[in-house]
Protein backbone atom coordinates (compact mmCIF):
# COMPACT_ATOMS: atom_id res chain seq x y z
CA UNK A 1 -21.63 28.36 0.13
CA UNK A 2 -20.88 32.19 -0.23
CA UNK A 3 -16.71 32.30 0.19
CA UNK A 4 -14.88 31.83 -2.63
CA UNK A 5 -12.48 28.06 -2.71
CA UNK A 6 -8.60 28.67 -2.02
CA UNK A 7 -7.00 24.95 -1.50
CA UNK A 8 -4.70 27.36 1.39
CA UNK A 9 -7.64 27.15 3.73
CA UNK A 10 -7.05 23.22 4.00
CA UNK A 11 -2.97 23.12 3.96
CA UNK A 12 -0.16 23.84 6.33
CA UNK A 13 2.51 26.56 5.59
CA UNK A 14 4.65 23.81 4.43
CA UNK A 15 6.24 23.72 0.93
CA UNK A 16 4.80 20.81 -1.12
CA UNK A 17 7.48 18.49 -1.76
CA UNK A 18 6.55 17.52 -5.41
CA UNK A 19 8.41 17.87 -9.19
CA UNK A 20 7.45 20.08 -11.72
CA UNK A 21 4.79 19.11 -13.83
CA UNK A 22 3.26 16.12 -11.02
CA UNK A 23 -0.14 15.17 -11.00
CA UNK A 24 -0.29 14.95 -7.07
CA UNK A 25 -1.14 18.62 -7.15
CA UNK A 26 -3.71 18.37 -9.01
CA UNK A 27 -5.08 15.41 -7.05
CA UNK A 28 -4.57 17.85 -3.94
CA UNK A 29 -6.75 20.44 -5.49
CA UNK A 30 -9.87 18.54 -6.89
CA UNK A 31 -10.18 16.23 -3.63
CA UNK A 32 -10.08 19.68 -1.66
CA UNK A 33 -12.43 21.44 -3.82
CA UNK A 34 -14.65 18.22 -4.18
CA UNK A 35 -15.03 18.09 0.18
CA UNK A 36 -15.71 21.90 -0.22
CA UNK A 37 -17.98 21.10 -2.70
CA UNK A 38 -20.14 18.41 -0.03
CA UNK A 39 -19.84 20.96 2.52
CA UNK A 40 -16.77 20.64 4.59
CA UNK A 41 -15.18 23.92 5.53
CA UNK A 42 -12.60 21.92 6.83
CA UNK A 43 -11.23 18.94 7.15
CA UNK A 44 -12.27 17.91 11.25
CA UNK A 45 -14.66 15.40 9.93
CA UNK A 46 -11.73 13.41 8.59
CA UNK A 47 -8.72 11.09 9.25
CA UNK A 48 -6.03 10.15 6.53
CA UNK A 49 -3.96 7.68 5.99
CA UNK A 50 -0.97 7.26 4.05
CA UNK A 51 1.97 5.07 2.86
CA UNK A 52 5.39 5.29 1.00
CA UNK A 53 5.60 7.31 -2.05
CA UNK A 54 4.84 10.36 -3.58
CA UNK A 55 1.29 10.07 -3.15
CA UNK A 56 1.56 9.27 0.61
CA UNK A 57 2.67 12.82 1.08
CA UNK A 58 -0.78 14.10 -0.31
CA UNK A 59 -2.60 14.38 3.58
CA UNK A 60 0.50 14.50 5.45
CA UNK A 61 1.58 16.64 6.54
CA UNK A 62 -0.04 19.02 4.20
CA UNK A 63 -3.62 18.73 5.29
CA UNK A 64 -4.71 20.68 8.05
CA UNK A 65 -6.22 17.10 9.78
CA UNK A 66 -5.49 14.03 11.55
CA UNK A 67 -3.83 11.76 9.40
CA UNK A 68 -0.98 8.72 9.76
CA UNK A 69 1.76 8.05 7.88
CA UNK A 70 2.08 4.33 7.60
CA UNK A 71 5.11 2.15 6.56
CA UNK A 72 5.37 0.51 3.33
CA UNK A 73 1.44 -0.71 1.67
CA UNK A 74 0.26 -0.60 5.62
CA UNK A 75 -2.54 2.64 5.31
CA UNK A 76 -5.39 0.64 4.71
CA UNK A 77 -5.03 -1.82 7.87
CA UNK A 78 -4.29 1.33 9.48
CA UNK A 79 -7.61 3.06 8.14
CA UNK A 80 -9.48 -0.14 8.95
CA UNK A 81 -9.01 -0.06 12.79
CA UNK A 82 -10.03 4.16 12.32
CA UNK A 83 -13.00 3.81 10.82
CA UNK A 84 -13.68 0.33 13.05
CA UNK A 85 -13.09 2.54 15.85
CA UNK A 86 -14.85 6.11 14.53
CA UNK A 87 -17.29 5.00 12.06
CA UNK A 88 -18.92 8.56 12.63
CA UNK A 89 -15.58 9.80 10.74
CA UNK A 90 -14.73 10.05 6.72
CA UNK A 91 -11.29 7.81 6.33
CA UNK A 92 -9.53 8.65 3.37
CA UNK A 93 -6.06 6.85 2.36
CA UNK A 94 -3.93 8.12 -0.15
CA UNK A 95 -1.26 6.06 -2.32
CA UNK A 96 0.39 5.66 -5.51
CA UNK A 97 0.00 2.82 -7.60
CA UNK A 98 3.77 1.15 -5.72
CA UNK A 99 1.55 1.78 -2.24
CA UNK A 100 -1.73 0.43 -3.02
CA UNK A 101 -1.68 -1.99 -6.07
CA UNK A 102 1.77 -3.30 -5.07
CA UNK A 103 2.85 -4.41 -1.91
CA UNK A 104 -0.24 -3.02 -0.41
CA UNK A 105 -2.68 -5.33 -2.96
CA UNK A 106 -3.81 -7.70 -0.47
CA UNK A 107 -5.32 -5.23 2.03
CA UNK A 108 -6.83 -3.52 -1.16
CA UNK A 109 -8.47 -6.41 -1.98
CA UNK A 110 -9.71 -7.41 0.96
CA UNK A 111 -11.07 -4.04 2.03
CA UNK A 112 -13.35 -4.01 -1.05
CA UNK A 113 -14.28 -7.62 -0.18
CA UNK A 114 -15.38 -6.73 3.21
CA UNK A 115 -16.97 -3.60 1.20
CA UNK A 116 -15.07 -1.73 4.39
CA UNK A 117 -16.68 1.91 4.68
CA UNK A 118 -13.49 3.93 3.84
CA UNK A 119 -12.33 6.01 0.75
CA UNK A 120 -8.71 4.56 -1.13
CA UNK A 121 -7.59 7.27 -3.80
CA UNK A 122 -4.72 5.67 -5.96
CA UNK A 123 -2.45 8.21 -7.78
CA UNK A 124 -1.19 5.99 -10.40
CA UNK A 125 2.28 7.69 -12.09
CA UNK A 126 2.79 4.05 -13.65
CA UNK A 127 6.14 3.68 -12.11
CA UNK A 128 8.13 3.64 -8.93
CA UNK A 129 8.50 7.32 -8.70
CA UNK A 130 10.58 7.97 -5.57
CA UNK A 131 12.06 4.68 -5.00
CA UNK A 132 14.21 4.66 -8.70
CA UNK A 133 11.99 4.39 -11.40
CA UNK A 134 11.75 0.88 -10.91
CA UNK A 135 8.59 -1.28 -13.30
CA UNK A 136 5.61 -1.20 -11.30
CA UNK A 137 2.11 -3.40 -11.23
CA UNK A 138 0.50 -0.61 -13.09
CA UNK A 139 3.33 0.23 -15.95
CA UNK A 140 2.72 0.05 -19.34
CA UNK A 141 3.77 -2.60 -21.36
CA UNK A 142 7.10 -1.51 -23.62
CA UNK A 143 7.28 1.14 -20.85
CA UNK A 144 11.13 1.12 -20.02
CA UNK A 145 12.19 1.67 -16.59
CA UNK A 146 15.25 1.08 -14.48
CA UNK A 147 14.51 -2.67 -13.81
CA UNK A 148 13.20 -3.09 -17.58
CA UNK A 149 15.74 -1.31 -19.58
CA UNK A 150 14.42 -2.83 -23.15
CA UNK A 151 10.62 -2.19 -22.15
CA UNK A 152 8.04 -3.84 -19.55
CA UNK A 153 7.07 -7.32 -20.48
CA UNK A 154 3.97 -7.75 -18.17
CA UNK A 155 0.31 -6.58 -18.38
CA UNK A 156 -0.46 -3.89 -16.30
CA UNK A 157 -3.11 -4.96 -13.45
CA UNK A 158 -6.50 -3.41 -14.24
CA UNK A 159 -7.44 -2.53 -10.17
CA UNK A 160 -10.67 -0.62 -11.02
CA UNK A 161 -12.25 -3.81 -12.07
CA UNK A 162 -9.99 -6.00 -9.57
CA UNK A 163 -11.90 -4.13 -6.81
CA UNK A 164 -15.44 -4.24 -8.20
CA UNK A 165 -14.70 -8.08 -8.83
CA UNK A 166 -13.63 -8.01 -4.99
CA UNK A 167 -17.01 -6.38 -3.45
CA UNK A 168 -16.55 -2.49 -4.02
CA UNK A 169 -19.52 0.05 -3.58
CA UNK A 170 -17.88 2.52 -6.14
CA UNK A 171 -14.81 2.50 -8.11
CA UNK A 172 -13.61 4.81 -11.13
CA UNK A 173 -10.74 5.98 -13.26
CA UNK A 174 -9.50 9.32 -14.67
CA UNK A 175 -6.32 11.30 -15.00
CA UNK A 176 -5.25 14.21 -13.88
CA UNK A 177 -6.85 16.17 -17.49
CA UNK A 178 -10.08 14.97 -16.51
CA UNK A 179 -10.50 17.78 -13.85
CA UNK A 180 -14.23 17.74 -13.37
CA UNK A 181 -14.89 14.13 -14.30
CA UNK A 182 -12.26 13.40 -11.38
CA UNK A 183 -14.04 16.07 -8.91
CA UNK A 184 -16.86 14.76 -9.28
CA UNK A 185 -15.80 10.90 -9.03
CA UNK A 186 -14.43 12.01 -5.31
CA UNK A 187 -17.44 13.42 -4.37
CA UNK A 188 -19.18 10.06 -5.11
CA UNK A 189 -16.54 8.68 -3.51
CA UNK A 190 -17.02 10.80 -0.13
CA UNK A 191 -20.33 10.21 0.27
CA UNK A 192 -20.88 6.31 -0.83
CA UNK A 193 -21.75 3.41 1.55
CA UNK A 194 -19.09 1.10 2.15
CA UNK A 195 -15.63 0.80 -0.15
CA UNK A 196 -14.51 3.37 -2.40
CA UNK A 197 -11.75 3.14 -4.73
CA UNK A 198 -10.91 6.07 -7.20
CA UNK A 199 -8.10 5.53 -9.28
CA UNK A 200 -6.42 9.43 -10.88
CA UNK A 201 -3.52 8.17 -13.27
CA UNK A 202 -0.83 10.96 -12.94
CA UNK A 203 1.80 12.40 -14.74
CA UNK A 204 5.75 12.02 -13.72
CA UNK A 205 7.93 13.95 -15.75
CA UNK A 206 11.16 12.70 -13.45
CA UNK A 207 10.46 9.32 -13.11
CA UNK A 208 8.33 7.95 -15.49
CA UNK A 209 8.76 10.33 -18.49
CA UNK A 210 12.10 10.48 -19.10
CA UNK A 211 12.68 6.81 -19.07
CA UNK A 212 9.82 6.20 -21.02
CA UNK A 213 10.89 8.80 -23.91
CA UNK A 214 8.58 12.05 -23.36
CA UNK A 215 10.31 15.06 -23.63
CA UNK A 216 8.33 17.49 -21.01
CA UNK A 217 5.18 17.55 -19.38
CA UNK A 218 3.10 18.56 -22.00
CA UNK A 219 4.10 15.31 -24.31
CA UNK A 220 2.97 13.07 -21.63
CA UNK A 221 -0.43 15.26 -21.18
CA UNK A 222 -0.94 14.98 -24.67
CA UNK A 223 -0.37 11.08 -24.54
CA UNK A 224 -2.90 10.81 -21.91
CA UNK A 225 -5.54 12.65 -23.56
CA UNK A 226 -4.99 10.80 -27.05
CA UNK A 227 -5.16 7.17 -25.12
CA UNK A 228 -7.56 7.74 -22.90
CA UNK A 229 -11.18 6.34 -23.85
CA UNK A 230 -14.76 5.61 -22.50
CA UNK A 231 -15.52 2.30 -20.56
CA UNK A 232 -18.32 2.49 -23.51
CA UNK A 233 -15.78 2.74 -26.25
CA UNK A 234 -13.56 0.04 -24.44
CA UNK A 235 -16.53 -2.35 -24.57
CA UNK A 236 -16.97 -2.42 -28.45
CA UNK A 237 -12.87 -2.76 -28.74
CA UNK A 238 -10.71 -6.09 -28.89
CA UNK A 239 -8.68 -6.42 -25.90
CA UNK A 240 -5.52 -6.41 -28.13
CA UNK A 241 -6.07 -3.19 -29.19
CA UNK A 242 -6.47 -1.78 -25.16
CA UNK A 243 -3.25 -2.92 -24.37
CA UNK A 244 -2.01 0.68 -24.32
CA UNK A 245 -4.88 2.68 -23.73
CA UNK A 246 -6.31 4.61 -20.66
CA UNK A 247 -9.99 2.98 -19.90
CA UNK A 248 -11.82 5.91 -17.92
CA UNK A 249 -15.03 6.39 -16.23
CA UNK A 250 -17.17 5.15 -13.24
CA UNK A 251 -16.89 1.28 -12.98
CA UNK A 252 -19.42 0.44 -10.43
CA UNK A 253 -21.66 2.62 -8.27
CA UNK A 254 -23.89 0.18 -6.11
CA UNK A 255 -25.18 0.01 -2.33
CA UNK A 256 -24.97 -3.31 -0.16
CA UNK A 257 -24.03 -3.38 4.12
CA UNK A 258 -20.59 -2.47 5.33
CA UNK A 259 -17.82 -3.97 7.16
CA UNK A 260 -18.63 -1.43 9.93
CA UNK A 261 -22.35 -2.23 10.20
CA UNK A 262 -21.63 -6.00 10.30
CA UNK A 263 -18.89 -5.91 12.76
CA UNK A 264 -21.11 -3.42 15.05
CA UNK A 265 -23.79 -6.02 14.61
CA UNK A 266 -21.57 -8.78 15.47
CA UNK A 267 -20.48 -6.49 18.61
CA UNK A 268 -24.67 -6.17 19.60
CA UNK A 269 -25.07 -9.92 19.28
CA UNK A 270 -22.52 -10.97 21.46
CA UNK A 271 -23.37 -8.71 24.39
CA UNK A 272 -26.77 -10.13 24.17
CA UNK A 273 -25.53 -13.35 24.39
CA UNK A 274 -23.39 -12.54 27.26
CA UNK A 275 -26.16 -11.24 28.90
CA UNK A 276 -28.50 -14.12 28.92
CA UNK A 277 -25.60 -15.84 30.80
């Protein structure tokens, strides 16, 4: 492709509604430049689906595409009947970590079981950003926050490997720093058969940094990049000492039938029966 990338060509004239210094931006920017990147000019080929939460206001109403905004943990359902529906369409849900590995866990889970042809990106700020700053599944332990004012006391859930355990195609994990790693891990992402999860952990100076004593931006940044490490180096590590770290990379990348293509062939079947009657 000859024309330069602008992320403008794919958003509305509508003021993004996020802090200083969060990650969702950045998220906007590499999942736009990774479906320029496959081809798409623009986003007609698509349909996204959001949540509650910061993250649900990636795709809408900023993209320039069909999307819904669900209530609370509901986008995936919502996806599944779109995609049941329009299988000949990409569908794309967007969440934070509150949306999807919260109260929206169950439909996570069970859309990787069914290995159901959509794409779930999970912009994990490791808090409840725009609710209160309230502990979340994906906080890490120590972390304070408003509803664990002397530090979080629970594990955070590990849903890169919760989903591959489940049935995924592909799953992986960056942050935000890891611009072209995470690029690239959408473009798998957009063009893999059946379930694909990518998780981008994010920086949140408002809710999560203050409260969990970073100054600015740039300390958490810094954090991020000196705890993040290799699925490789993870492997040769005891698992007390990846309590606090940042495990990135591509956790499964595999090929098996869809939700779609078994439910179409379910559809075939039964009008063959009917017919014989």
């Amino acid at each position: 492709m000859t024309e330069a990338f602008t992320v403008r060509e794919y958003l509305r004239d509508i003021k993004l509604p996020f802090c200083a210094g969060c990650g969702c931006v950045t998220v906007i920017s590499h999942f736009l430049r990774a479906a320029y990147e496959l081809g798409h000019k623009d986003l007609s080929k698509f349909v996204f689906c959001s949540g509650i939460g910061c993250a649900a206001w990636i795709p809408s109403p900023h993209f320039k595409a069909d999307s819904i905004h669900t209530t609370h943990g509901r986008s995936i359902p919502a996806a599944t009947g779109i995609k049941l529906m329009r299988p000949d369409l990409n569908v794309v849900v967007f969440g934070g970590d509150g949306d999807i590995a919260g109260i929206g866990l169950s439909h996570l889970i069970h859309a990787a079981r069914r290995n159901l042809d959509i794409i779930v990106v999970m912009v994990n700020n490791m808090i409840y950003g725009m609710t209160g700053g309230q502990v979340a599944p994906t906080t890490p332990l120590e972390t304070k926050t408003t509803t664990t004012p002397y530090g979080s006391f629970e594990n955070p859930l590990d849903v890169p490997s919760l989903v591959v355990t489940a049935g995924a195609s592909y799953a992986a994990r960056w942050t935000t720093i890891h611009g072209e790693q995470l690029k690239e891990a959408l473009k798998k992402a957009l063009t893999t058969k059946g379930f694909a999860f990518v998780e981008a952990v994010s920086p949140c100076p408002t809710a999560f940094g203050k409260r969990a004593g970073f100054e600015d931006v740039a300390e958490i940044i810094r954090w991020l990049r000196e705890n993040s490490l290799s699925l490789e180096e993870a492997e040769k590590m005891a698992a007390e000492d990846l309590v606090k770290k940042i495990v990135v990379g591509e956790y499964v990348d595999r090929e098996s039938s869809t939700f779609t293509e078994a439910v179409y062939k379910t559809i075939q079947k039964a009008e063959k029966s009917a017919k014989k009657k």
